[in-house]
Each structure stands twice: as C-alpha cells, then as structure tokens.
N, C-alpha and C. Protein backbone atom coordinates (compact mmCIF):
# COMPACT_ATOMS: atom_id res chain seq x y z
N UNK A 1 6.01 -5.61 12.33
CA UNK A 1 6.48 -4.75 11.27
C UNK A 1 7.63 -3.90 11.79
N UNK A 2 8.89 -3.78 11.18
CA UNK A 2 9.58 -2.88 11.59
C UNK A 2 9.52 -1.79 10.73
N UNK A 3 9.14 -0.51 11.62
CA UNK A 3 9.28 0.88 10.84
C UNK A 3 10.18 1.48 10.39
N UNK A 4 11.32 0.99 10.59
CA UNK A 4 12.68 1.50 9.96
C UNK A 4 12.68 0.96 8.40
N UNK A 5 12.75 -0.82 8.47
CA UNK A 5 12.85 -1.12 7.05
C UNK A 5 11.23 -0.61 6.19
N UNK A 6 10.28 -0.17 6.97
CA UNK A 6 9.20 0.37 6.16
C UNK A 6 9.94 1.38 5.37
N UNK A 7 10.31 2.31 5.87
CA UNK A 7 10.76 3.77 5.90
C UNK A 7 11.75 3.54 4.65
N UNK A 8 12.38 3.15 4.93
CA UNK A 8 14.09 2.91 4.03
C UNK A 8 13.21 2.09 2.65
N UNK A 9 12.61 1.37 2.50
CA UNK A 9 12.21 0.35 1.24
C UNK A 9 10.95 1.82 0.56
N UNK A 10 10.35 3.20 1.47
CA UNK A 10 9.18 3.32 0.68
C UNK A 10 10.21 5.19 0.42
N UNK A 11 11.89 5.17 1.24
CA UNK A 11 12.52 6.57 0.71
C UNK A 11 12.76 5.90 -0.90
N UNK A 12 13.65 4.36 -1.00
CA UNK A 12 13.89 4.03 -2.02
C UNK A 12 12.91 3.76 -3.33
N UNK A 13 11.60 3.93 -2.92
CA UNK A 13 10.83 3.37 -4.26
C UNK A 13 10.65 4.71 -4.95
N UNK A 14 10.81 4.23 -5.97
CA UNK A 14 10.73 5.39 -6.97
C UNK A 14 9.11 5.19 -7.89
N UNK A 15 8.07 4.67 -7.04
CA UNK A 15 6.61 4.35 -7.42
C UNK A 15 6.56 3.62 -8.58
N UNK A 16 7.61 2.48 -8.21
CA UNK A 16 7.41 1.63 -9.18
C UNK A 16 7.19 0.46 -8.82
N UNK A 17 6.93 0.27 -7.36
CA UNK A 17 6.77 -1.27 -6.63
C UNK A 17 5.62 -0.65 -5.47
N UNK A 18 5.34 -1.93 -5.09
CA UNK A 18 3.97 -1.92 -4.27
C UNK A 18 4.99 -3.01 -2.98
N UNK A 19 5.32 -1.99 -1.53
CA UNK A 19 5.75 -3.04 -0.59
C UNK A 19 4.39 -3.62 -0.05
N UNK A 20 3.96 -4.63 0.55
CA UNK A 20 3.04 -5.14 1.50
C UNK A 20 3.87 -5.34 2.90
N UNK A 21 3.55 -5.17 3.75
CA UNK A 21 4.18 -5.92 5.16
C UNK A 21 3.00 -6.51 6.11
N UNK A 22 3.16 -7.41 6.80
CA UNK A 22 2.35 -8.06 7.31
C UNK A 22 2.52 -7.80 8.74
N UNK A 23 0.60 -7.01 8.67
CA UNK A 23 0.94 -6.71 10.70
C UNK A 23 0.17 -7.35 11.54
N UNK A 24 1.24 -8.13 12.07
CA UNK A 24 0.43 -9.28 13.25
C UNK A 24 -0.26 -8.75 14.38
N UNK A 25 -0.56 -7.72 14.46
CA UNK A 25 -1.14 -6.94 15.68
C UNK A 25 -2.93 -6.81 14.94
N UNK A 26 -2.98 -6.73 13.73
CA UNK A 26 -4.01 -6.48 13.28
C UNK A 26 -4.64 -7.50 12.10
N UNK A 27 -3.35 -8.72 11.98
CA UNK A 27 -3.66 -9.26 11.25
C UNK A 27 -4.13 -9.26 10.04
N UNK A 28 -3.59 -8.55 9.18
CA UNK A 28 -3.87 -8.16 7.83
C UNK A 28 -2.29 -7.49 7.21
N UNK A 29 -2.64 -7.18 6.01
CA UNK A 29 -1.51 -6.35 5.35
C UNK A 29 -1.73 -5.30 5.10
N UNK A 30 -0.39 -4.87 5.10
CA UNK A 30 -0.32 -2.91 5.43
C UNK A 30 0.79 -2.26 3.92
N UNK A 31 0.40 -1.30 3.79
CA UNK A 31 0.99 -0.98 2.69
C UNK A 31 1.11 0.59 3.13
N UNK A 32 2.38 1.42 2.69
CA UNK A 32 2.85 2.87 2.84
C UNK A 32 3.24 3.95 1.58
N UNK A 33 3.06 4.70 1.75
CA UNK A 33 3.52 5.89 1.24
C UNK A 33 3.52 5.86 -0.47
N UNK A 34 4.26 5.19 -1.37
CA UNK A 34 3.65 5.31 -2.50
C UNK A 34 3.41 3.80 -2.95
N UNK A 35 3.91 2.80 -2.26
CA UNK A 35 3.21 1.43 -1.95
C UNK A 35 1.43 1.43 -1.83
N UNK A 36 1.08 2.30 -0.80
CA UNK A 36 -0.38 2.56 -0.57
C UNK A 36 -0.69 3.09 -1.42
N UNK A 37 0.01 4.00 -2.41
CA UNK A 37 -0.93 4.50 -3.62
C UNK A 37 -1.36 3.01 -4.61
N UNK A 38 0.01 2.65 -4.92
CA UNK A 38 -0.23 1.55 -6.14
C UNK A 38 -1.64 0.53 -5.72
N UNK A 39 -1.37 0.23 -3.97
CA UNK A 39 -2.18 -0.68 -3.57
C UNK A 39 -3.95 -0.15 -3.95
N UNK A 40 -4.21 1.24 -3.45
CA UNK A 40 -4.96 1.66 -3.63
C UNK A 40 -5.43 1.50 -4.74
N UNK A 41 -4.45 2.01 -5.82
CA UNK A 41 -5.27 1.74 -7.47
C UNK A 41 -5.72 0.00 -7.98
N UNK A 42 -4.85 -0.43 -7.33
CA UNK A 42 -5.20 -2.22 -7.83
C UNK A 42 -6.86 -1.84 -6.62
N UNK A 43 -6.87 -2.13 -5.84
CA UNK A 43 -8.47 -2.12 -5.63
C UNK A 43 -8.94 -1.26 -5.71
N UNK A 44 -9.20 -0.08 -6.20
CA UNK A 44 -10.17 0.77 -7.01
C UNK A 44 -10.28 -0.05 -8.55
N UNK A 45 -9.30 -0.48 -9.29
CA UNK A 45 -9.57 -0.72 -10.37
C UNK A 45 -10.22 -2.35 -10.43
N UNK A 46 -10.49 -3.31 -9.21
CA UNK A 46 -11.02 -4.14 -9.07
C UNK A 46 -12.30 -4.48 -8.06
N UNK A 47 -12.36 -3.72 -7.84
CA UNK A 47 -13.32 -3.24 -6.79
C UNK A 47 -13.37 -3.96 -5.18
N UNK A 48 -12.00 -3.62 -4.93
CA UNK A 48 -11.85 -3.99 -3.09
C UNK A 48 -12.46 -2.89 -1.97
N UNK A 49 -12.32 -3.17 -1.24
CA UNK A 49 -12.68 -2.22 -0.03
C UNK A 49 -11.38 -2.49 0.57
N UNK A 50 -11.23 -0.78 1.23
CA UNK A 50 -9.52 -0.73 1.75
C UNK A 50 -10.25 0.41 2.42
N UNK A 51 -8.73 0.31 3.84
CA UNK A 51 -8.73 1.12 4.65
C UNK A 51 -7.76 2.37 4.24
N UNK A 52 -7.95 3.22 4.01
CA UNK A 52 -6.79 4.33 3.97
C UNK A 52 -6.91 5.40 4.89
N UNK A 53 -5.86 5.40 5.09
CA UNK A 53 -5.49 7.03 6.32
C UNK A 53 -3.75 7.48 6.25
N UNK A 54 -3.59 8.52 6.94
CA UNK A 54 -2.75 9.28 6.88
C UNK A 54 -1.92 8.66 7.94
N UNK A 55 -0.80 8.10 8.10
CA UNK A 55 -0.11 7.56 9.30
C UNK A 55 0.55 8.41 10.17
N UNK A 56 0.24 8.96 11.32
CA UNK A 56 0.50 10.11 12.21
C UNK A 56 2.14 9.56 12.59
N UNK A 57 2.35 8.60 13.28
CA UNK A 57 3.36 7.46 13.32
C UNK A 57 4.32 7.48 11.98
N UNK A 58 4.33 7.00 11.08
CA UNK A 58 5.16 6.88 10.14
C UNK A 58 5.28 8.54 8.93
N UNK A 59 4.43 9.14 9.31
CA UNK A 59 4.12 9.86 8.67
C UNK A 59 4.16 10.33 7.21
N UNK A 60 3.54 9.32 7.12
CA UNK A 60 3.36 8.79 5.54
C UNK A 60 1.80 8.37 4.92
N UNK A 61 1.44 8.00 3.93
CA UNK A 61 -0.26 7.34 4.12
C UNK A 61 0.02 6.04 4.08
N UNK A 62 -1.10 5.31 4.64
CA UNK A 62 -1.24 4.25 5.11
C UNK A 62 -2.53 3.55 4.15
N UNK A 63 -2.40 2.35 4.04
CA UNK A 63 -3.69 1.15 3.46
C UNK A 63 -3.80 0.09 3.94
N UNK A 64 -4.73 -0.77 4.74
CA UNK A 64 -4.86 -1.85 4.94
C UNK A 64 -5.56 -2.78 4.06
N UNK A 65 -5.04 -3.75 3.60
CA UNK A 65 -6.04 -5.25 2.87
C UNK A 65 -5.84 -6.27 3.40
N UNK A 66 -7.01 -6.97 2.66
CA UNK A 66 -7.13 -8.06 3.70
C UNK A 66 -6.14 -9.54 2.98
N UNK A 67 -6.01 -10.21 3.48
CA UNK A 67 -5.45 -11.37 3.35
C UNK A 67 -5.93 -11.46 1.94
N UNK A 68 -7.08 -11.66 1.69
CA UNK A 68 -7.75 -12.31 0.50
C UNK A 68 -7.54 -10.97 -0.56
N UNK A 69 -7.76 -10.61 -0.51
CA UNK A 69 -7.33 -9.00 -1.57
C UNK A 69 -5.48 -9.58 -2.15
N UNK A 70 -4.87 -9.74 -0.97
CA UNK A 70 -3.50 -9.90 -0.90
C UNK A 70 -3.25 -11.22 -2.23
N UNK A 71 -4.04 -11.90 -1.78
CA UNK A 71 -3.86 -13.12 -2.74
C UNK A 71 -4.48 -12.41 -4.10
N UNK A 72 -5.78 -12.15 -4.42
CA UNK A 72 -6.08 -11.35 -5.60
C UNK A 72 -4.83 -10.48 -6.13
N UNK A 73 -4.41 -10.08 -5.54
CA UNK A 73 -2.95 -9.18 -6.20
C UNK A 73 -2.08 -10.20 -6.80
N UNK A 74 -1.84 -10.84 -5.73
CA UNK A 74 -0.41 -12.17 -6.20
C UNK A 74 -1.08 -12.36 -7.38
N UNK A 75 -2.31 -13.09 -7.53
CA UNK A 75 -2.95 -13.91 -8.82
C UNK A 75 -3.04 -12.82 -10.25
N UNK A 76 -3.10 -11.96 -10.02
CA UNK A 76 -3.20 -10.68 -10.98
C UNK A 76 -1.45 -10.57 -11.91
N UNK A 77 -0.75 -10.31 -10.57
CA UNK A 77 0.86 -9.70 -11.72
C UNK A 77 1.87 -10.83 -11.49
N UNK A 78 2.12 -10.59 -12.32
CA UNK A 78 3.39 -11.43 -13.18
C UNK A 78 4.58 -11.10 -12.12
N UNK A 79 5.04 -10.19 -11.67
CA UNK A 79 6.31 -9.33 -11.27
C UNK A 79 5.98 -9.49 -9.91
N UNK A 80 6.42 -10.64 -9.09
CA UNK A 80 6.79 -10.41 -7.85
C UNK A 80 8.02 -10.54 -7.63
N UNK A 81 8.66 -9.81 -7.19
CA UNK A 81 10.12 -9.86 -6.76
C UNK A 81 10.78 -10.12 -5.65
N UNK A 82 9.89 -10.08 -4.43
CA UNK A 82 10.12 -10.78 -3.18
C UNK A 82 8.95 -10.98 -2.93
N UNK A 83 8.96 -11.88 -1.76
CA UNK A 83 7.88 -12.88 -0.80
C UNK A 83 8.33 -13.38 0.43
N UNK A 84 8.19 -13.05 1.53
CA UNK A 84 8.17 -13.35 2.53
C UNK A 84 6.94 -14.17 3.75
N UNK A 85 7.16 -14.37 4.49
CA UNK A 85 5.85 -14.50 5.13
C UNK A 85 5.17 -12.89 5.62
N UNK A 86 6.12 -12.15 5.81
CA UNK A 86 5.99 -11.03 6.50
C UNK A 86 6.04 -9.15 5.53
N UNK A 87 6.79 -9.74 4.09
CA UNK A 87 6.91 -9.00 3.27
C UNK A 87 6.77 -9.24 1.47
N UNK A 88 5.60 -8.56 0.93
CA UNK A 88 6.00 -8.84 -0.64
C UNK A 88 5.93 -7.24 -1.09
N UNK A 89 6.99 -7.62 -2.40
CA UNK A 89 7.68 -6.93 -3.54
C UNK A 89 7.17 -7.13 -4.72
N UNK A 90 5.95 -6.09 -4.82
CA UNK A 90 5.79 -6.18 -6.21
C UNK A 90 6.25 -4.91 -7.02
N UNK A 91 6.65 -5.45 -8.46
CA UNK A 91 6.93 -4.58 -9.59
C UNK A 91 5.52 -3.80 -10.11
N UNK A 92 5.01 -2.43 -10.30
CA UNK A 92 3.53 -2.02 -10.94
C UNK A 92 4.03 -2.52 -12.31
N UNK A 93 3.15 -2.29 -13.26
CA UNK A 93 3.59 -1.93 -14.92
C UNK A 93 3.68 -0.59 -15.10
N UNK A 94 3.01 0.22 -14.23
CA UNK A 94 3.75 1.72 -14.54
C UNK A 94 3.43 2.24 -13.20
N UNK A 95 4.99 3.18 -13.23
CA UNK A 95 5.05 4.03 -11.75
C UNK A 95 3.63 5.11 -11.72
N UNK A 96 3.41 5.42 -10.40
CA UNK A 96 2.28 6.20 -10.01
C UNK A 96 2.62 7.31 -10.72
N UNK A 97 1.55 8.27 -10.31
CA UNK A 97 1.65 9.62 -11.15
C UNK A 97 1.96 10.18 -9.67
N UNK A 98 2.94 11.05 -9.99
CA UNK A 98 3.31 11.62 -8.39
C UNK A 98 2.09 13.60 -8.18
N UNK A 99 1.41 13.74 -9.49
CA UNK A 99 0.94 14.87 -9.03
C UNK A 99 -0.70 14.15 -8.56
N UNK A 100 -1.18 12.61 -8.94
CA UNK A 100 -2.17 12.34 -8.55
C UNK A 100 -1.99 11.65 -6.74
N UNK A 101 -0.56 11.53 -6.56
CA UNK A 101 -0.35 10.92 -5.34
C UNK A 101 -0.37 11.95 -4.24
N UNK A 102 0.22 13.28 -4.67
CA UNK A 102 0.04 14.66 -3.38
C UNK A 102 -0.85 14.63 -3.79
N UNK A 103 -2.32 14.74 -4.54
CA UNK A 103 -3.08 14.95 -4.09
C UNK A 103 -4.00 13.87 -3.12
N UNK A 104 -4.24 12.71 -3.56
CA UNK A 104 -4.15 11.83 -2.81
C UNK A 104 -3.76 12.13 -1.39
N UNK A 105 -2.82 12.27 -1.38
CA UNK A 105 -1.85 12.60 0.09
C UNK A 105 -2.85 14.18 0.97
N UNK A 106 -3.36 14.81 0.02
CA UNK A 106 -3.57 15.80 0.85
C UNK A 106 -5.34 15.46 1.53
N UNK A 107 -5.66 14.73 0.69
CA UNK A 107 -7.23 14.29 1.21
C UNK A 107 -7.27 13.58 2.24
N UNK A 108 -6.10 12.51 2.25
CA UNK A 108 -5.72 12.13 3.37
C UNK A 108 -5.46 12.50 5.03
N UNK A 109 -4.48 13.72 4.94
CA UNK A 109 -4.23 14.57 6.06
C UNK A 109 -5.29 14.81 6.86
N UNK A 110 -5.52 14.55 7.89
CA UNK A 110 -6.38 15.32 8.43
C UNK A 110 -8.16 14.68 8.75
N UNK A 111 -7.65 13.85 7.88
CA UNK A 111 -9.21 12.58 7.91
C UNK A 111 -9.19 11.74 8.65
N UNK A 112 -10.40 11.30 9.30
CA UNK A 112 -10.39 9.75 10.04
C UNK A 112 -10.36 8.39 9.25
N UNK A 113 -9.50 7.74 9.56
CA UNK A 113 -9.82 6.51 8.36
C UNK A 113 -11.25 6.09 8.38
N UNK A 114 -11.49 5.95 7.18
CA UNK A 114 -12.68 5.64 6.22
C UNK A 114 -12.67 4.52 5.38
N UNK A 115 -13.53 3.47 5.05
CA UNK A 115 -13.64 2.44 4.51
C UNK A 115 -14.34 2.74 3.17
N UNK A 116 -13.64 2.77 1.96
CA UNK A 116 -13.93 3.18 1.11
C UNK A 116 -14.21 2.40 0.17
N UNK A 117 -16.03 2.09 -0.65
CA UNK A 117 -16.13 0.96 -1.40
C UNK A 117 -15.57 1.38 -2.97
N UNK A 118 -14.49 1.03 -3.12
CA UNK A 118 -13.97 1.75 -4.65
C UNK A 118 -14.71 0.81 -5.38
C-alpha cells in the first residue's frame, strides 16, 4: 500500500466513494478515513464483522475486510469506477453524513481495535 496515494485519494473524497487498497502484509483489504466510514456502513447494514481503529500512522480511521466481504460489496453496487488488483473505486449512492463521521471518529481515538459484530 502506498500511504501517500492513500492520503491524496481520501484529502480528495468528498464522502462520496469508498477507496479499498489491498494490504499484502496482512492480506486483506484496508479502507481509510471517510472510505472506512462508507465501508463500515455497507457491513453494519449487512451484517459483516470488521476491524476498525484509529490509524496512529496515517492518522486517519482505519477498517479492515476480508476478501469475501470485498466481493459482497462488488456484487451489491452498480458504481465501480476503478479496479485494480491492489485498488477499488467505488461510487456510495449517498455521501456520508460528516456530523455522524466525527463522531464516529471520536469513539475511535483512543481505542484498541475491536472486532465488531454489526
């Protein structure tokens, strides 16, 4: 994963796309800052289990899913806009709510990641 193009793709989203990047160190997909929100709501509203934490490193929040979640997403929306082996671009149908995302963000801070059965 490079943290630069993380950084630059999650200053530009205006919480209307969900980045994924794929981290070969952990083998799974990783999602940031308001990417991890959208990701978050697709499995709360389907009932995944996800990793979320606060990224000390990127300093941003962080979500991990698994491969198979990853595909459940693809199969779900219409709007992918890129695909990589290493990166997808999805379009939401509606941008996040940014006063439910600081808060989000603040439960985060300060927590150990937690596996959360939404």
């Amino acid at each position: 994963m490079n943290t630069q193009t993380i950084t630059i793709d999650e200053y530009n989203n205006d919480g209307s796309f969900i980045n994924l990047y794929y981290n070969e160190s952990i083998g799974e997909w990783c999602a940031y800052g308001f990417s991890a929100y959208g990701s978050l709501l697709f499995c709360k509203s389907n009932g995944y289990n996800v990793l979320q934490s606060f990224s000390k490193g990127m300093q941003m929040p962080c979500l991990i899913i698994t491969k198979e979640v990853l595909m459940q997403l693809l199969q779900k929306t219409a709007d992918i806009t890129e695909q990589t082996d290493s990166h997808v671009r999805i379009r939401m149908p509606e941008k996040i709510t940014m006063d439910a995302y600081r808060g989000w963000v603040k439960t985060l801070k300060g927590k150990i990641p937690e596996v959360y059965n939404l």
